[in-house]
Protein backbone atom coordinates (compact mmCIF):
# COMPACT_ATOMS: atom_id res chain seq x y z
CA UNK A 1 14.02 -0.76 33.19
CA UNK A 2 12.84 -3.41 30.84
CA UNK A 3 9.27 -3.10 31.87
CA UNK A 4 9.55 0.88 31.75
CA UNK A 5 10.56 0.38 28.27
CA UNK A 6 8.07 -2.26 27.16
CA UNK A 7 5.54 0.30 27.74
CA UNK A 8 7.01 2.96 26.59
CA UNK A 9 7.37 1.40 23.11
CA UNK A 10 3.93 0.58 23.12
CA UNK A 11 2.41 3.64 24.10
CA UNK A 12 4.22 5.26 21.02
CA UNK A 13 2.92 2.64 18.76
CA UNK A 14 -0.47 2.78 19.87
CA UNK A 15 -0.28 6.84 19.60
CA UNK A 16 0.78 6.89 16.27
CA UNK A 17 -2.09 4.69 15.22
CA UNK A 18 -4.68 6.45 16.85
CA UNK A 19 -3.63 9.47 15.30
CA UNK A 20 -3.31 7.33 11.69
CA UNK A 21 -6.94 6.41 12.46
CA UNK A 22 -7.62 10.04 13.57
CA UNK A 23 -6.76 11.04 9.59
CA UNK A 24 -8.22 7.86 8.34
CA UNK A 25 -11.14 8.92 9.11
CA UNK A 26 -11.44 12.61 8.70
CA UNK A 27 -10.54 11.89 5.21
CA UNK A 28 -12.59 12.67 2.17
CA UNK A 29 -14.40 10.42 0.24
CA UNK A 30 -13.34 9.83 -3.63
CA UNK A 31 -15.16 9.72 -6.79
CA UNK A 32 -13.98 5.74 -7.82
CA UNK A 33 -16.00 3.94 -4.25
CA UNK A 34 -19.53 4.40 -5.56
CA UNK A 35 -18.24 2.58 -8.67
CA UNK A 36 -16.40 -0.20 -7.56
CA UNK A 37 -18.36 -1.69 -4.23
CA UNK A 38 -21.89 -1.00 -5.90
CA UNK A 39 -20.20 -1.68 -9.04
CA UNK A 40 -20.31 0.52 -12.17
CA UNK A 41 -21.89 -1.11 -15.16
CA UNK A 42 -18.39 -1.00 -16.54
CA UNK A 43 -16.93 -3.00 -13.93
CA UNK A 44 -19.33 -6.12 -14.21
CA UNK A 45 -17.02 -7.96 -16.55
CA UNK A 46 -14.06 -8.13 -13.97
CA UNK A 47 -16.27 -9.16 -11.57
CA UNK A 48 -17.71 -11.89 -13.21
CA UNK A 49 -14.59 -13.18 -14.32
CA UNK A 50 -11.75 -13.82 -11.35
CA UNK A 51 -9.10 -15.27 -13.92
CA UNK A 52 -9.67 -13.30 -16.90
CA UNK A 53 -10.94 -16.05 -18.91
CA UNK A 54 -12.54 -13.81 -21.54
CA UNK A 55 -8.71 -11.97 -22.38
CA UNK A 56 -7.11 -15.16 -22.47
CA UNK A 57 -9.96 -16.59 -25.00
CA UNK A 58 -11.08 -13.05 -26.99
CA UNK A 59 -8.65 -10.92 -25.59
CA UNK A 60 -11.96 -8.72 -25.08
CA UNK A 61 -10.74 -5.04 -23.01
CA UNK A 62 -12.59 -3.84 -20.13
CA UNK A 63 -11.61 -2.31 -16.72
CA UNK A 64 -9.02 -3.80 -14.39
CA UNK A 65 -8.93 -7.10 -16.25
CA UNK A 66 -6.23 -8.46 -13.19
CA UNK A 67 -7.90 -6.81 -10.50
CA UNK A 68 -10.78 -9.37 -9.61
CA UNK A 69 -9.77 -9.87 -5.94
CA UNK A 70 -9.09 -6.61 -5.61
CA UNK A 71 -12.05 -5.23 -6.69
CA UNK A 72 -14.40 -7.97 -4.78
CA UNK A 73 -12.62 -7.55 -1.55
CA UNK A 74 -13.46 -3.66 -1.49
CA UNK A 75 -17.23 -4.57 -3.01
CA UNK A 76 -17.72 -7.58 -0.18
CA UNK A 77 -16.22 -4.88 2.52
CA UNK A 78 -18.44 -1.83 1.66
CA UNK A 79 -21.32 -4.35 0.67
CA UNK A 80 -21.23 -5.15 4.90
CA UNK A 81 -19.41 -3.08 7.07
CA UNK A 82 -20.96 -0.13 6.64
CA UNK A 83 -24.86 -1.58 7.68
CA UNK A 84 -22.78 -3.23 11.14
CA UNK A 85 -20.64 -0.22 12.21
CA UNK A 86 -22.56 1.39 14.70
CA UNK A 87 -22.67 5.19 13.78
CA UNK A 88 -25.38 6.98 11.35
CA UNK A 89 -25.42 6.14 8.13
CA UNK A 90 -23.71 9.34 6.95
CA UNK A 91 -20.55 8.26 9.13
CA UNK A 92 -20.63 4.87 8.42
CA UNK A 93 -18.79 5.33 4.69
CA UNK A 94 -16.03 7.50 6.51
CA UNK A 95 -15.74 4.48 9.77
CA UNK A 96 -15.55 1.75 7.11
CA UNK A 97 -13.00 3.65 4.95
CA UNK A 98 -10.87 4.47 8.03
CA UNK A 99 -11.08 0.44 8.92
CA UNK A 100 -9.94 -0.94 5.90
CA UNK A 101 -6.94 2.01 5.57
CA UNK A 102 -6.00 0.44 9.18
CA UNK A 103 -6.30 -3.08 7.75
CA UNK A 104 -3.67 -1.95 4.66
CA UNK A 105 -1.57 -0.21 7.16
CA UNK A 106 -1.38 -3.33 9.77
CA UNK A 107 -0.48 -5.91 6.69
CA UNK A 108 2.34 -3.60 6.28
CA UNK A 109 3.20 -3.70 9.66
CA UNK A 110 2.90 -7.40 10.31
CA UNK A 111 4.90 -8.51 7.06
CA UNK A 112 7.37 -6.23 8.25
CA UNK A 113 7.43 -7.50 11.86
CA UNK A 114 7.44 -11.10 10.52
CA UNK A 115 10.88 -10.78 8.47
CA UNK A 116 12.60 -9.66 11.82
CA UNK A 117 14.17 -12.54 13.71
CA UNK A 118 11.66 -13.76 15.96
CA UNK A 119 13.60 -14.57 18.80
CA UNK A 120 15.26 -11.16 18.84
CA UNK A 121 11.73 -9.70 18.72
CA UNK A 122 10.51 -9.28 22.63
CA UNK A 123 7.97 -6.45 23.69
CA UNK A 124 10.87 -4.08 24.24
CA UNK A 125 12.43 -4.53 21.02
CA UNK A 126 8.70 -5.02 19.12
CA UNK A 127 7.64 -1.26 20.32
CA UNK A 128 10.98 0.22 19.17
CA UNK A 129 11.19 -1.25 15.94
CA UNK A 130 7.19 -0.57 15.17
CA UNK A 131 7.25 2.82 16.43
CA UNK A 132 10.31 3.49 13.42
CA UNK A 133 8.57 1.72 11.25
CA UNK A 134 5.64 3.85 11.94
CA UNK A 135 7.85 6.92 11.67
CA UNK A 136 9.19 6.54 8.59
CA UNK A 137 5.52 7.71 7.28
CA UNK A 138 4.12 10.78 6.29
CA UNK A 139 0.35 12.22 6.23
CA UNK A 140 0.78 15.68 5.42
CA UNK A 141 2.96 18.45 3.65
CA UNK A 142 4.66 18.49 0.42
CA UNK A 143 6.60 15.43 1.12
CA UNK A 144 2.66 13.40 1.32
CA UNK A 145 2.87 13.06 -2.96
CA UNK A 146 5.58 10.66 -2.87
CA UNK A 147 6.02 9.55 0.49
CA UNK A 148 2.38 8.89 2.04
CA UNK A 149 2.02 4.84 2.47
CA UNK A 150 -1.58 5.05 2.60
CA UNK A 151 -2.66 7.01 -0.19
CA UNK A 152 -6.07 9.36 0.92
CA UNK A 153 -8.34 7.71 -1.16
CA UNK A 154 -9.45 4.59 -0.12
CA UNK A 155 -9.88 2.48 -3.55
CA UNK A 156 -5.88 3.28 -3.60
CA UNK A 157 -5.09 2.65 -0.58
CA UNK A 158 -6.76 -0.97 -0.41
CA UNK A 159 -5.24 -1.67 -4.26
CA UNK A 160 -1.72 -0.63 -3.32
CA UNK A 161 -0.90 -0.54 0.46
CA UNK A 162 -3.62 -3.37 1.49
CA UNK A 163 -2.10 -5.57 -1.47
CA UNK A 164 1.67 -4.89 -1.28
CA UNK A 165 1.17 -5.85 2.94
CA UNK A 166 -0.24 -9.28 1.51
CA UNK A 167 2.54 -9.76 -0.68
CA UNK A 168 4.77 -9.03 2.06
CA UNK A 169 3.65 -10.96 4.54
CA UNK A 170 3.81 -14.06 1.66
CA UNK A 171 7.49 -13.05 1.79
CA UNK A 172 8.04 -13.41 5.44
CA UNK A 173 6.41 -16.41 5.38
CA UNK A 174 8.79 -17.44 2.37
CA UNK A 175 11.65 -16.41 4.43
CA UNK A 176 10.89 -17.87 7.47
CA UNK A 177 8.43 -20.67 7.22
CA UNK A 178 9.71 -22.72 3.63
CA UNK A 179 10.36 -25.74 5.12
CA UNK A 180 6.77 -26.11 6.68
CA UNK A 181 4.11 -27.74 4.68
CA UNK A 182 1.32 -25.11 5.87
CA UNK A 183 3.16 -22.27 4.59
CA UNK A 184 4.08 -23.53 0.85
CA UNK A 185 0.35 -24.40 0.64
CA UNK A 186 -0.42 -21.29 1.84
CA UNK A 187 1.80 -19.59 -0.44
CA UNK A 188 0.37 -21.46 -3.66
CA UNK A 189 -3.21 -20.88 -2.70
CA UNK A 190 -2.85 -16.88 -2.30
CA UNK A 191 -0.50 -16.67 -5.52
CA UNK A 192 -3.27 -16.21 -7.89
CA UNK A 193 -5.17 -14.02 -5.99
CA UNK A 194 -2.29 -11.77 -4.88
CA UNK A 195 -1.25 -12.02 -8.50
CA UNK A 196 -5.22 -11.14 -9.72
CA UNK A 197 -5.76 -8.50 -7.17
CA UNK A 198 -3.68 -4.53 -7.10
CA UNK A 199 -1.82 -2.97 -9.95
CA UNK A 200 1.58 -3.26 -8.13
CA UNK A 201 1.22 -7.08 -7.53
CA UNK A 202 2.31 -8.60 -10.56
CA UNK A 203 5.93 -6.91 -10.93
CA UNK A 204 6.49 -7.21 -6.82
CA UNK A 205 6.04 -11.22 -6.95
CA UNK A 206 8.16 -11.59 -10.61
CA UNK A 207 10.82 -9.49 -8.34
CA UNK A 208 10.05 -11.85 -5.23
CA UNK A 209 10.44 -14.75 -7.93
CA UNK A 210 13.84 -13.85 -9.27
CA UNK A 211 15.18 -12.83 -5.59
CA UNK A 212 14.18 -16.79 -4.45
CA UNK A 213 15.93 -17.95 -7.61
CA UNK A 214 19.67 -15.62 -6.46
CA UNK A 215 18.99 -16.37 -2.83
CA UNK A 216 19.02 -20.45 -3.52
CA UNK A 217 21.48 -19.80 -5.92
CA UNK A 218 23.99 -17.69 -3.72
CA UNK A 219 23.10 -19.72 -0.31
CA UNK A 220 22.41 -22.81 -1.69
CA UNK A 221 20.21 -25.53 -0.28
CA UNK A 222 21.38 -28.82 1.03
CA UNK A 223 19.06 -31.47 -0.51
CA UNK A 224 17.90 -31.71 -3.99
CA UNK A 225 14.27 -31.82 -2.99
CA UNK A 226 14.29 -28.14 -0.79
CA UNK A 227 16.23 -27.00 -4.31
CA UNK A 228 13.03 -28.40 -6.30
CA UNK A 229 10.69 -26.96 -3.58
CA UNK A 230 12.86 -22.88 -4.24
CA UNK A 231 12.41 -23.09 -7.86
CA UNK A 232 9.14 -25.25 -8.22
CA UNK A 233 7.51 -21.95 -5.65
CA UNK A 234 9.26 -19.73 -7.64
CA UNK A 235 8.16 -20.72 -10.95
CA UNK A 236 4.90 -20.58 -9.75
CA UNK A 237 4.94 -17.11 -8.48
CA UNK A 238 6.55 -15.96 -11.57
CA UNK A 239 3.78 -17.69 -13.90
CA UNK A 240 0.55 -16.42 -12.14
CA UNK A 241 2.72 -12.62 -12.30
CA UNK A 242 3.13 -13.35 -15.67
CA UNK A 243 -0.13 -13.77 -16.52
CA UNK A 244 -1.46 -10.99 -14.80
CA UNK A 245 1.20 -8.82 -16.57
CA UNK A 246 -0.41 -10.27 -19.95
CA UNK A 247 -3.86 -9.38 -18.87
CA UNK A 248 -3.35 -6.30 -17.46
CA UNK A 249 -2.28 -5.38 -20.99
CA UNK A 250 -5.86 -5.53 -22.29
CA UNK A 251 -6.96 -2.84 -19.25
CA UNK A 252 -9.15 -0.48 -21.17
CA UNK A 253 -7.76 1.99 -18.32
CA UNK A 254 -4.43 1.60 -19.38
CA UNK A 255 -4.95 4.12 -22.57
CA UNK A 256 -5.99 7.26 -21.74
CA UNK A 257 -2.17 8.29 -22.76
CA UNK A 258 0.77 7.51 -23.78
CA UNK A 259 4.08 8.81 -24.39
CA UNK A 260 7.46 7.06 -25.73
CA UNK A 261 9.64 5.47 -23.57
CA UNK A 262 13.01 7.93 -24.03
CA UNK A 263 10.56 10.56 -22.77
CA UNK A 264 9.34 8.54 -20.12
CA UNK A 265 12.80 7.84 -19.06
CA UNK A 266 13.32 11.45 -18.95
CA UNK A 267 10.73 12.36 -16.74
CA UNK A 268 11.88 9.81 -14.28
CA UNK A 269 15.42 11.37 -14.13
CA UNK A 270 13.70 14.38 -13.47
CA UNK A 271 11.01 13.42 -10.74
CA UNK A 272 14.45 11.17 -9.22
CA UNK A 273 16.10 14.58 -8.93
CA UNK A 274 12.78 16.13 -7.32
CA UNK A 275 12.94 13.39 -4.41
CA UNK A 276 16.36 14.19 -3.83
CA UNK A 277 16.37 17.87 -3.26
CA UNK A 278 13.30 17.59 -0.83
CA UNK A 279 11.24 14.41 -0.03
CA UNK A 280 14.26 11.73 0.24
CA UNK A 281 16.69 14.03 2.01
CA UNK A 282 15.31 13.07 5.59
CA UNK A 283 15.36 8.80 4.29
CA UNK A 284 18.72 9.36 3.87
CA UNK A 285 20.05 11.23 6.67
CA UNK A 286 17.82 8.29 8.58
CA UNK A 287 19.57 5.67 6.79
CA UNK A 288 23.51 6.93 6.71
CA UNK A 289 24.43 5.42 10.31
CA UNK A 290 22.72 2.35 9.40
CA UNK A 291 24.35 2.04 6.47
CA UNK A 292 27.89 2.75 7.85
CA UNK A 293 27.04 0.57 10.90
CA UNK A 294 26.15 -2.74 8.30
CA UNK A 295 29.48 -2.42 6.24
CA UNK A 296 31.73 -1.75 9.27
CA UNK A 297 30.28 -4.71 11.75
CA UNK A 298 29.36 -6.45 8.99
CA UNK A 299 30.70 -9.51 10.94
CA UNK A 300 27.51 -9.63 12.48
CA UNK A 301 25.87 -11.01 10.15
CA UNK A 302 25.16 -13.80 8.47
CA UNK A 303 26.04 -15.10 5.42
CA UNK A 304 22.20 -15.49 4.34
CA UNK A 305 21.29 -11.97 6.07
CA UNK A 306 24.03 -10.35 3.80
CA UNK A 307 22.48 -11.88 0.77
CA UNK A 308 19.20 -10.83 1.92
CA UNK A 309 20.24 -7.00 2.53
CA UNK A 310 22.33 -6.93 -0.84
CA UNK A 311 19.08 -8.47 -2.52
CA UNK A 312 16.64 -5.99 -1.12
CA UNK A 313 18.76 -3.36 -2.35
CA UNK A 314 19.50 -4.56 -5.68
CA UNK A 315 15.89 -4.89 -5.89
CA UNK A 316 15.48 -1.03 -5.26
CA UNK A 317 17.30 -0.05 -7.57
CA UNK A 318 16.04 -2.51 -10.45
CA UNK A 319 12.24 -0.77 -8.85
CA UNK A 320 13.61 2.30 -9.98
CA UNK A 321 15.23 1.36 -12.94
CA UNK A 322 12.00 -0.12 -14.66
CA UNK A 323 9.28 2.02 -13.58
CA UNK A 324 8.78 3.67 -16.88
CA UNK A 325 8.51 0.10 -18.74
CA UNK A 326 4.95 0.23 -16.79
CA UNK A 327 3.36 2.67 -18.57
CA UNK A 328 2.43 6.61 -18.07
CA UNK A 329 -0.85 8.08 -16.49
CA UNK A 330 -1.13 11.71 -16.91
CA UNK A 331 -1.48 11.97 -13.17
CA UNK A 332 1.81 10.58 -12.54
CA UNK A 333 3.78 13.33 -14.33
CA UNK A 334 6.83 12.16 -13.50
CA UNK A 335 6.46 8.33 -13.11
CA UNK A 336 6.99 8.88 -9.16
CA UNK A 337 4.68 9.10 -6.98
CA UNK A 338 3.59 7.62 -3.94
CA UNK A 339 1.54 4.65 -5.02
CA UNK A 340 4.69 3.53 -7.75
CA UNK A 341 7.30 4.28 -4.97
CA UNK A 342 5.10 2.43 -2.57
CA UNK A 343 7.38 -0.95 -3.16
CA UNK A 344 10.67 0.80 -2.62
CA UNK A 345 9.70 2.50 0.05
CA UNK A 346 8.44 -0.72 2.27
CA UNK A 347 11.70 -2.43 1.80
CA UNK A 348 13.64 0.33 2.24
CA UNK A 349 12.36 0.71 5.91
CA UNK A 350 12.51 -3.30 6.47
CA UNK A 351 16.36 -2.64 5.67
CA UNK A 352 16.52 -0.27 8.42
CA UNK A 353 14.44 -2.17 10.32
CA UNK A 354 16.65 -5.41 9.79
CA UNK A 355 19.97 -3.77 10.61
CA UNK A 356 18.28 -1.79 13.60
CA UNK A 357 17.73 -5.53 14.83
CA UNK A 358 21.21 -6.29 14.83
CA UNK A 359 22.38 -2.90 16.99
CA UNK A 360 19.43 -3.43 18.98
CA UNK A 361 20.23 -7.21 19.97
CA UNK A 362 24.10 -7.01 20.00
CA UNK A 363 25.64 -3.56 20.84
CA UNK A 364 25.73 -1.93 24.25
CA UNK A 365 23.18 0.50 25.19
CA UNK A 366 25.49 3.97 24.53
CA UNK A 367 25.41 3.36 20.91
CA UNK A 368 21.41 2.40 21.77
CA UNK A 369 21.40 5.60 22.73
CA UNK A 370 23.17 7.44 20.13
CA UNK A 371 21.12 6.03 17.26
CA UNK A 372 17.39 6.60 18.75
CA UNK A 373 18.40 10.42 19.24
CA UNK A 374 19.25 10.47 15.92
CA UNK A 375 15.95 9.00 14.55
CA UNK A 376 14.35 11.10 17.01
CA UNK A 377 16.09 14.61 15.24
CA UNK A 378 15.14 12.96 11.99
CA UNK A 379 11.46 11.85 12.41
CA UNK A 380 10.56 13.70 14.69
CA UNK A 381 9.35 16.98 13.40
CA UNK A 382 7.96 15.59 10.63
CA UNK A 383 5.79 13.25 12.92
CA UNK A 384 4.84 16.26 14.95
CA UNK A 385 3.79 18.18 12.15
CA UNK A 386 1.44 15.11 10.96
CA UNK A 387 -0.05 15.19 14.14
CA UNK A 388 -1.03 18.60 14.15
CA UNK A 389 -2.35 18.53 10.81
CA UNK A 390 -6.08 16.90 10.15
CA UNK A 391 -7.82 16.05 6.91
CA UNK A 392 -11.36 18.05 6.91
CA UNK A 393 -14.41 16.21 5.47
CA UNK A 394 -16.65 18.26 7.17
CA UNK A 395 -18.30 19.77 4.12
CA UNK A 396 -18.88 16.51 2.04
CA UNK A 397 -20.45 15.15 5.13
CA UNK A 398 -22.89 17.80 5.34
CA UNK A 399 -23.16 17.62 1.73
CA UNK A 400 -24.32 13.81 2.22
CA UNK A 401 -26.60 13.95 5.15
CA UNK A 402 -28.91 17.06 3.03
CA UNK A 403 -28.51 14.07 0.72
CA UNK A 404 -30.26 11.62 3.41
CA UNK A 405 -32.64 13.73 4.73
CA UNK A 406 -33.44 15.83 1.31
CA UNK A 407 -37.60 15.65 0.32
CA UNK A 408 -36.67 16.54 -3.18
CA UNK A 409 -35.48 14.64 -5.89
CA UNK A 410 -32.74 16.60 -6.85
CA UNK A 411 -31.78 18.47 -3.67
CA UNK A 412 -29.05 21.64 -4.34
CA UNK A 413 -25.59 21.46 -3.01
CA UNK A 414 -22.76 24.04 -3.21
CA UNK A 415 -20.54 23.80 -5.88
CA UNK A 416 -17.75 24.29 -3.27
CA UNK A 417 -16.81 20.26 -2.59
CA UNK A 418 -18.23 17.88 -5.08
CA UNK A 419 -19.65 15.27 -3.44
CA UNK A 420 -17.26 11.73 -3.51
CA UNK A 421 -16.00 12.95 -7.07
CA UNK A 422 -12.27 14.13 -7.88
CA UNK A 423 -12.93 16.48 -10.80
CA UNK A 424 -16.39 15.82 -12.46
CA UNK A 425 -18.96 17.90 -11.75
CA UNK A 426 -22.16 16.08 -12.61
CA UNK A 427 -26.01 16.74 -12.55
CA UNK A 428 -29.36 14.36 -11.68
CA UNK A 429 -29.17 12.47 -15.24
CA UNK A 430 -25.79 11.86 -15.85
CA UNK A 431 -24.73 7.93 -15.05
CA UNK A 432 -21.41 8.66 -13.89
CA UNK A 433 -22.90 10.61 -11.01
CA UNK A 434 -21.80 9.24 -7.50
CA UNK A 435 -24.25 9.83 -5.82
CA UNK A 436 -26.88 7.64 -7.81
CA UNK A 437 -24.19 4.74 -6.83
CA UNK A 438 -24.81 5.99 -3.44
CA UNK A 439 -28.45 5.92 -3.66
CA UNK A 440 -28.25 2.23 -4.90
CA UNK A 441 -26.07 1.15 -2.33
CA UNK A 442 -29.09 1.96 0.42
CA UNK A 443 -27.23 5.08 1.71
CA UNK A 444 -29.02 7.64 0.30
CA UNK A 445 -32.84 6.96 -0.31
CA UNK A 446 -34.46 9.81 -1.33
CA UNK A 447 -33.05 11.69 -3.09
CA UNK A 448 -32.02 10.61 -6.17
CA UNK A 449 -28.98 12.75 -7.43
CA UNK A 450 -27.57 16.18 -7.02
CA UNK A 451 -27.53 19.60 -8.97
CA UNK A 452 -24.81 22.41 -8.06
CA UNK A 453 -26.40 25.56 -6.72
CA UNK A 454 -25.66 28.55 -9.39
């Protein structure tokens, strides 16, 4: 039965990511790529400059001032990938995208499979609690704008998913690996660059900061040097954060609008009462037995793993709380969305996933039973209806191989899809045309830029 079930579990698992790669790569292209891995003029500075130097000395403004390592992680990957991956060049952008979306979404699943009790963690138990994990996402539909974990275009998807999986797996290995020399060195040598690299980092490790601060404070540690080890890491994690909070603030990015905060505070009440008529109805029918399960048998638990769940969801709701202190972007109408819920979201489902361990390693198999029917009726229509549905990026791909094969030097397209751009329609002499980043990048050779059929 055990053996039936390993397999079982991982035949879901390995389903759902096929079919996660299956979108991955039907997915369009976006306008921001062509910018960032050739790079843009504009985005020399932040390349050139992994710590900011030039804020902290001139407080000069340019693009993404604390996003060096994200910005040369995406450059190095499209800089390589794409000439090894063996497809035609036209495909190879699309295969490269699709691989680094499945990197982001497997640092999301390994930092989540790290913070589960590794002894309690066999092949069995690994497929069931992967496969909910899995579940809990969504590719398609209405519910896609704030619930999607891997947003559809790729520079997002690497900046907040491929980022926040980093900083989670440098929170297993605070949780489970402290006391080993390997893993604080590890931890101080990523800090910087997890706290130089996506837009989400900074905040996430000042939270992860202040929750080792209560945690040694609440559990306490036995020896005065493991309490100088807690807040020596900690102060750490909460300096580099701080900096890259400081620089962030000279992003020229960051002021295309603005609005006051009372009025940003109101459009969060209202996009909070948006997820709860539609989006967060199904997370909460999914988590109510869970819930009810972790305060009646809380005896199960630890001392330390109660402080841990109460933590997580104290940190939730601070999330929440202060996402309008971060500023407003007129494409995030209501503050929410999924790239600023992203943070929630993950440690919501490690909540589930940490009391699922607990039913899964201690009660008998009826109630087993009970609660994977129940997950089932809750995921999984909306799992079917991802799998039916399928991104289409048929016409820009056509639209880039007339591109590669075009004998004129500004070949017509249809105005139907714009080529790797989310709104701007551009022309042969215009710099902020994508596909002259393309052309420079050795994708397209010929032709040197595009004009829209009238």
């Amino acid at each position: 039965m055990r053996f039936v079930g390993t397999w079982i579990g991982l035949l879901l698992c390995g389903l759902m990511v096929s079919l996660q790669f299956r979108d991955f790569y039907h997915a369009p292209l976006e306008g921001d790529l062509p910018a960032i891995a050739l790079p843009a003029p504009s985005y020399n500075e932040v390349l050139s400059s992994p710590f900011a130097t030039s804020v902290l000395l001139d407080q000069a403004r340019y693009p993404g001032t604390n996003r060096f390592f994200a910005y040369a992680s995406l450059k190095l990957w499209f800089d390589h990938v794409p000439r090894w991956v063996p497809v035609s060049r036209e495909l190879a952008l699309y295969l490269s995208s699709a691989l680094l979306k499945l990197l982001a979404l497997g640092l999301l699943c390994l930092g989540a499979m790290l913070l589960l009790t590794p002894r309690a963690t066999g092949a069995t138990s690994f497929g069931v609690y992967l496969t909910v994990y899995l579940g809990m996402m969504v590719s398609s539909g209405e519910e896609m704008h704030y619930l999607n974990w891997i947003d559809p275009s790729i520079t997002y998807a690497w900046f907040y998913a491929g980022h926040l999986g980093l900083c989670l797996v440098m929170a297993a290995l605070i949780v489970r690996h402290f006391h080993k020399v390997w893993a604080v060195s590890a931890i101080a040598v990523a800090t910087p660059m997890l706290a130089l690299g996506g837009p989400l980092n900074a905040p996430v490790l000042l939270f992860l900061a202040l929750g080792m601060v209560l945690y040694q404070r609440l559990s306490g540690a036995s020896t005065r040097g493991e309490r100088l080890a807690w807040w020596g890491t900690a102060l750490w994690i909460a300096g580099w954060a701080s900096y890259s909070w400081y620089v962030g603030r000279f992003n020229s990015e960051n002021f295309w609008a603005s609005l006051p905060l009372a009025e940003r505070y109101a459009r969060l009440w209202h996009g909070i009462g948006l997820l709860l008529k539609g989006p967060w109805i199904s997370w909460i029918l999914l988590s109510l037995p869970f819930g009810i399960y972790a305060y009646w048998k809380k005896a199960v638990f630890s001392r330390q793993e109660r402080i841990v769940l109460l933590l997580c969801v104290g940190a939730m709701g601070l999330w929440l709380f202060l996402l309008p202190v971060g500023g407003y972007r007129e494409y995030r109408p209501w503050i929410v969305r999924r790239d600023t819920l992203l943070p929630l979201h993950i440690v919501w489902a490690v909540l589930i996933l940490l009391v699922l361990q607990k039913i899964w390693t201690r009660e008998a198999l009826r109630l087993k039973v009970v609660f994977v029917i129940w997950m089932a009726v809750i995921l999984g229509p909306r799992q079917m209806r991802d799998w039916i549905h399928q991104p289409d990026a048929t016409a820009e791909q056509a639209q880039l191989h007339l591109l590669l094969t075009a004998e004129t030097v500004c070949p017509e397209l249809p105005r139907t899809t714009p080529l790797m751009d989310w709104s701007f329609e551009g022309d042969c002499d215009d710099p902020r045309n994508s596909v002259l980043y393309l052309r420079r990048l050795g994708w397209v050779k010929q032709a040197e830029g595009f004009r829209y059929a009238e």
